[in-house]
N, C-alpha and C. Protein backbone atom coordinates (compact mmCIF):
# COMPACT_ATOMS: atom_id res chain seq x y z
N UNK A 1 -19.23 8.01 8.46
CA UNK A 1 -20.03 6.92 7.94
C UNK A 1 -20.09 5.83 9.01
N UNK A 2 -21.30 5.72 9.29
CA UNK A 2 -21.88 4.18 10.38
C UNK A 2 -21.36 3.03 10.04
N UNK A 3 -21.27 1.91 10.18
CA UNK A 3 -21.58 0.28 10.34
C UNK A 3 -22.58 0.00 9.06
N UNK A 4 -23.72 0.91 9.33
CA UNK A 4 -25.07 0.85 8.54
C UNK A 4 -24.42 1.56 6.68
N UNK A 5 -23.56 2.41 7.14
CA UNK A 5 -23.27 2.76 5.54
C UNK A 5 -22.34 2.27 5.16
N UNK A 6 -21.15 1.43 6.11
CA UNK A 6 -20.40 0.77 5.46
C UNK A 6 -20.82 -0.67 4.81
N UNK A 7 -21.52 -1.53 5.52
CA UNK A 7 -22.08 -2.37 5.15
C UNK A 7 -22.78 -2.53 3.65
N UNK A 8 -23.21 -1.32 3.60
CA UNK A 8 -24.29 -0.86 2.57
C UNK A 8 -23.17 -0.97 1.25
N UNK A 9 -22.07 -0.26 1.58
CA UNK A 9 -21.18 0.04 0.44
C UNK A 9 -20.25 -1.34 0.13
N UNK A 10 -20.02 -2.46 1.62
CA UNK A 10 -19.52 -3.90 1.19
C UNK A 10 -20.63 -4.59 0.54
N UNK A 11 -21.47 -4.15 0.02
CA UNK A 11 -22.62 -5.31 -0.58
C UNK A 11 -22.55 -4.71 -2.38
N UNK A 12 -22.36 -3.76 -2.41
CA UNK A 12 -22.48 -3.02 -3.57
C UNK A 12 -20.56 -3.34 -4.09
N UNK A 13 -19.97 -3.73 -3.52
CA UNK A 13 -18.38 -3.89 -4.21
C UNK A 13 -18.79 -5.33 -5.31
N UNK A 14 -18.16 -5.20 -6.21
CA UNK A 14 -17.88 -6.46 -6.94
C UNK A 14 -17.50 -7.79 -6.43
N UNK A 15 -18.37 -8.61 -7.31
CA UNK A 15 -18.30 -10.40 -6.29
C UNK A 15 -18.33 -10.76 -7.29
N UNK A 16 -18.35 -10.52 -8.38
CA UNK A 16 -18.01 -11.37 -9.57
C UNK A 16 -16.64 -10.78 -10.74
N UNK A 17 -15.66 -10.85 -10.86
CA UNK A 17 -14.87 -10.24 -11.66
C UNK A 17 -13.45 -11.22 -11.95
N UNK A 18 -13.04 -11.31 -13.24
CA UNK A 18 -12.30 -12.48 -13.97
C UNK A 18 -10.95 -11.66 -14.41
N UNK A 19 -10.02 -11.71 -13.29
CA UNK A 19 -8.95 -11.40 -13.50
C UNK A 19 -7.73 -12.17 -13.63
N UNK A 20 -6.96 -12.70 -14.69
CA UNK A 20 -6.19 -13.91 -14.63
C UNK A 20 -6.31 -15.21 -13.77
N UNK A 21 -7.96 -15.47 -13.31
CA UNK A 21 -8.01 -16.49 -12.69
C UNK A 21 -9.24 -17.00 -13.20
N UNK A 22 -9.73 -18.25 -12.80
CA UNK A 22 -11.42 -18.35 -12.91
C UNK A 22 -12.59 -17.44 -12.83
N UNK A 23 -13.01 -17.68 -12.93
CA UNK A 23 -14.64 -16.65 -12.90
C UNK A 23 -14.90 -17.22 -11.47
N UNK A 24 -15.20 -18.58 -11.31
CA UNK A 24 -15.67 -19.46 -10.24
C UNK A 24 -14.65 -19.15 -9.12
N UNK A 25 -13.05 -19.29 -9.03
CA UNK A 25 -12.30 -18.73 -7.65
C UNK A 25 -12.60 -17.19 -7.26
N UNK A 26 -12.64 -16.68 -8.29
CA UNK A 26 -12.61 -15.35 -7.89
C UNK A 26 -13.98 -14.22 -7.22
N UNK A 27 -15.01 -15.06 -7.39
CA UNK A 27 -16.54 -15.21 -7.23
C UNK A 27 -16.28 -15.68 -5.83
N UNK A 28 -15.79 -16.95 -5.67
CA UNK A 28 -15.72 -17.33 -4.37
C UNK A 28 -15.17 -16.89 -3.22
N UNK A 29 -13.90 -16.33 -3.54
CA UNK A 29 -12.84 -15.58 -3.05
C UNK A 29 -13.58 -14.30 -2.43
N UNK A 30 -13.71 -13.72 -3.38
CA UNK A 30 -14.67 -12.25 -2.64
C UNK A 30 -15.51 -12.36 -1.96
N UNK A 31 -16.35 -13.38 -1.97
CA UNK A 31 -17.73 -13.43 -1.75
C UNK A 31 -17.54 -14.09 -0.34
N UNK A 32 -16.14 -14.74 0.03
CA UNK A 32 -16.00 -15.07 1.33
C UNK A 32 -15.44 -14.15 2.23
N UNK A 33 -14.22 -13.50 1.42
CA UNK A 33 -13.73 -12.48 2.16
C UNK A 33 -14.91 -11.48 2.70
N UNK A 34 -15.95 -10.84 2.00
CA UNK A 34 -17.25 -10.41 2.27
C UNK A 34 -17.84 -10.76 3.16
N UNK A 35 -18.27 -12.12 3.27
CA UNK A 35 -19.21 -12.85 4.19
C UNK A 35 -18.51 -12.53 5.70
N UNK A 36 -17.50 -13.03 5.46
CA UNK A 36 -16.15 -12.90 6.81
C UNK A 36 -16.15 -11.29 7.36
N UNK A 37 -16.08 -10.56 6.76
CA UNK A 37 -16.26 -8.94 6.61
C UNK A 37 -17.60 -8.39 7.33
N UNK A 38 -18.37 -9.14 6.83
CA UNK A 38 -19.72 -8.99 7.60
C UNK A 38 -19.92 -9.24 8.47
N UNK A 39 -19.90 -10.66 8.62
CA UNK A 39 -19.43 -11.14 10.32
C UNK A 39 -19.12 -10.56 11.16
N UNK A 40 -17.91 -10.48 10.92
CA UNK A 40 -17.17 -9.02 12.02
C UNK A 40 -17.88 -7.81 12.14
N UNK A 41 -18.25 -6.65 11.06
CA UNK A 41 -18.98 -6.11 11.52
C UNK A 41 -20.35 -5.94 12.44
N UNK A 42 -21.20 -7.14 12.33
CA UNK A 42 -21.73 -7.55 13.21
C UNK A 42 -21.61 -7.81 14.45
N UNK A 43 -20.79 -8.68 14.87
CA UNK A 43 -19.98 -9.14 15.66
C UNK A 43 -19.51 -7.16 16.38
N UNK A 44 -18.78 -6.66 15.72
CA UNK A 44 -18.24 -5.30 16.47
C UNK A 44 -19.93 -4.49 16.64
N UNK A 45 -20.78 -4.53 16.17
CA UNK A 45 -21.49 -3.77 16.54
C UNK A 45 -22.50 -4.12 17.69
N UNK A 46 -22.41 -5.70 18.15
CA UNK A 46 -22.61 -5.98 19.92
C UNK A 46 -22.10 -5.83 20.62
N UNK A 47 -20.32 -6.18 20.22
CA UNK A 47 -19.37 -6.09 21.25
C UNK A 47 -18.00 -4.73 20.42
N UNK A 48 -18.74 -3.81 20.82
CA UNK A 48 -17.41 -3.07 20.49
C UNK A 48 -15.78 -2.63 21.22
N UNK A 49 -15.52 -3.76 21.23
CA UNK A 49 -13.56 -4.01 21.77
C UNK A 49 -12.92 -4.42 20.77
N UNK A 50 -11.79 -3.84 21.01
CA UNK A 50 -10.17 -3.35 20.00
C UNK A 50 -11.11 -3.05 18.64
N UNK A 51 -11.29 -1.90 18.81
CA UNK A 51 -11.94 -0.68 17.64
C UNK A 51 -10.74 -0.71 16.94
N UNK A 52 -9.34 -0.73 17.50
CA UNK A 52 -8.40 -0.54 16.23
C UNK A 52 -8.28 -1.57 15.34
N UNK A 53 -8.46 -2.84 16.22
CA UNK A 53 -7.89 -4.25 15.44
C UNK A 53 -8.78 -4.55 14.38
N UNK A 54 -10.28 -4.17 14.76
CA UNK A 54 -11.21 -4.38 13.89
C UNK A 54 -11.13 -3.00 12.64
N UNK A 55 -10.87 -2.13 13.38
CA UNK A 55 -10.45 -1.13 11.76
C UNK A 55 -9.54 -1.49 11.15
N UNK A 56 -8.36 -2.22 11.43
CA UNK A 56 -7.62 -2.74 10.47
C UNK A 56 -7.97 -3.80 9.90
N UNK A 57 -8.83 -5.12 10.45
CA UNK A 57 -8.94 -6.35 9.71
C UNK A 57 -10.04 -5.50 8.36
N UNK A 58 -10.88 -3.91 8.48
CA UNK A 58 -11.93 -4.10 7.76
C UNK A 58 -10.51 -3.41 6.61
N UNK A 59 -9.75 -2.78 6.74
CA UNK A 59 -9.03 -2.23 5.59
C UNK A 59 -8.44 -3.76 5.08
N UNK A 60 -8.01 -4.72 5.88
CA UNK A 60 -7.13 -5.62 5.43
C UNK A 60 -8.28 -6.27 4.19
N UNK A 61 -9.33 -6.46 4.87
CA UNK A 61 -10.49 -7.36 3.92
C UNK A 61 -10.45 -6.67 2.96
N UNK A 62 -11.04 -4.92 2.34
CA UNK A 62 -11.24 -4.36 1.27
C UNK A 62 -10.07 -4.94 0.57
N UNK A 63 -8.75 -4.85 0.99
CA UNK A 63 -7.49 -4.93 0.34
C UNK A 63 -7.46 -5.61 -0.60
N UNK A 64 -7.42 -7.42 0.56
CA UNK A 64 -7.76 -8.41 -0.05
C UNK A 64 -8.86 -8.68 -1.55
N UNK A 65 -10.14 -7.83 -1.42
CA UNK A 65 -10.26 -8.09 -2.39
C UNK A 65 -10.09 -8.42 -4.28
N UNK A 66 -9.94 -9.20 -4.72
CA UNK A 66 -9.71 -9.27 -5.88
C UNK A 66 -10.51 -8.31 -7.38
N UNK A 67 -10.02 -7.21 -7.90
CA UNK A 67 -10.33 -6.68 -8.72
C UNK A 67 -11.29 -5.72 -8.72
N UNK A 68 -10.74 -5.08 -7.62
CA UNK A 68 -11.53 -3.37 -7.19
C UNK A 68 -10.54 -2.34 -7.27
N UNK A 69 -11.63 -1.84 -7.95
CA UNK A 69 -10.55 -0.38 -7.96
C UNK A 69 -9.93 -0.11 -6.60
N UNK A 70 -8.77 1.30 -6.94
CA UNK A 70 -7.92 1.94 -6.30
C UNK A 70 -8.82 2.53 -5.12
N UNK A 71 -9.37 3.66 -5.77
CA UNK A 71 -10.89 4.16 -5.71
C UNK A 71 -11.46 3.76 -4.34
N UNK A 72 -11.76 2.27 -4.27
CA UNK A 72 -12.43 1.34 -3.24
C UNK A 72 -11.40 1.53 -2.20
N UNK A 73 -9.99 1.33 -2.54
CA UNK A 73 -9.00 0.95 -1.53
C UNK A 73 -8.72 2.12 -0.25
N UNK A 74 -9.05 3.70 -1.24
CA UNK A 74 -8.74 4.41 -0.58
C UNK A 74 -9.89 4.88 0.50
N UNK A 75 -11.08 4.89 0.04
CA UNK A 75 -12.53 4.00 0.82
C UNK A 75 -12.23 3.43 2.07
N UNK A 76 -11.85 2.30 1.90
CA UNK A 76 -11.42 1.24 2.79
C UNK A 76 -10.37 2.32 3.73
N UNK A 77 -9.61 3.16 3.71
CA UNK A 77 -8.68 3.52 4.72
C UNK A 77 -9.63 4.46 5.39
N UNK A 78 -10.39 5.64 4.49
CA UNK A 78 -11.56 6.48 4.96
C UNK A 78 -12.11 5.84 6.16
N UNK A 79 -12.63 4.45 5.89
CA UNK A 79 -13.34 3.92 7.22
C UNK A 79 -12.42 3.14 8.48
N UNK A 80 -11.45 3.10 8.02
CA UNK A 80 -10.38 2.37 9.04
C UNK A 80 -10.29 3.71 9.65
N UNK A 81 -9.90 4.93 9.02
CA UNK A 81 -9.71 6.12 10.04
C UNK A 81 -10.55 6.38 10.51
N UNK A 82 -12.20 6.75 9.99
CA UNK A 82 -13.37 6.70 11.16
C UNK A 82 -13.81 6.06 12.26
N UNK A 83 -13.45 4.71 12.00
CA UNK A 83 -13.65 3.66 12.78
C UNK A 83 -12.64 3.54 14.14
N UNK A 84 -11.32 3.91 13.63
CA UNK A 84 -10.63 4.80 15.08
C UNK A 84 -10.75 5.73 15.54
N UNK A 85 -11.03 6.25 14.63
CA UNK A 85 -11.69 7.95 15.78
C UNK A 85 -12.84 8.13 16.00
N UNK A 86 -13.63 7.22 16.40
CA UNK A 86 -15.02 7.80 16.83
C UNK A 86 -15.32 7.21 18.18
């Protein structure tokens, strides 16, 4: 999976979800960790240096997110391992 299909699949994760916190932090929370997520991918797809560091900040971001499935998490390692081996 590309840049182009991961991206695709960080836009489609949940940005709104009310788990023992606000509706409003937790909206915000994701939706930055996301934005930040994007960035970088961008960012790596002009300048592609430390392919590893950036496969780990993208697993660290999925991580981070608040109230995604397991499911997603294991996702998130799928592309940390592609993203080093290619």
């Amino acid at each position: 999976m590309g840049r182009a299909g991961l991206r695709s699949a960080l836009l489609h994760l949940p940005r709104t979800l009310s788990v023992n916190c606000t509706f409003i932090e937790l909206r915000m929370s994701n939706q930055t960790i996301l934005e930040r997520l994007l960035a970088e991918i961008d960012d790596y797809e002009v300048n592609r240096k430390n392919r590893d560091s950036f496969a780990q900040r993208v697993y660290e971001s999925i991580e981070a997110l608040e109230g995604v499935p397991y499911s997603v998490l294991e996702k998130g390692r799928d592309w940390q391992y592609k993203i080093e081996t290619e």
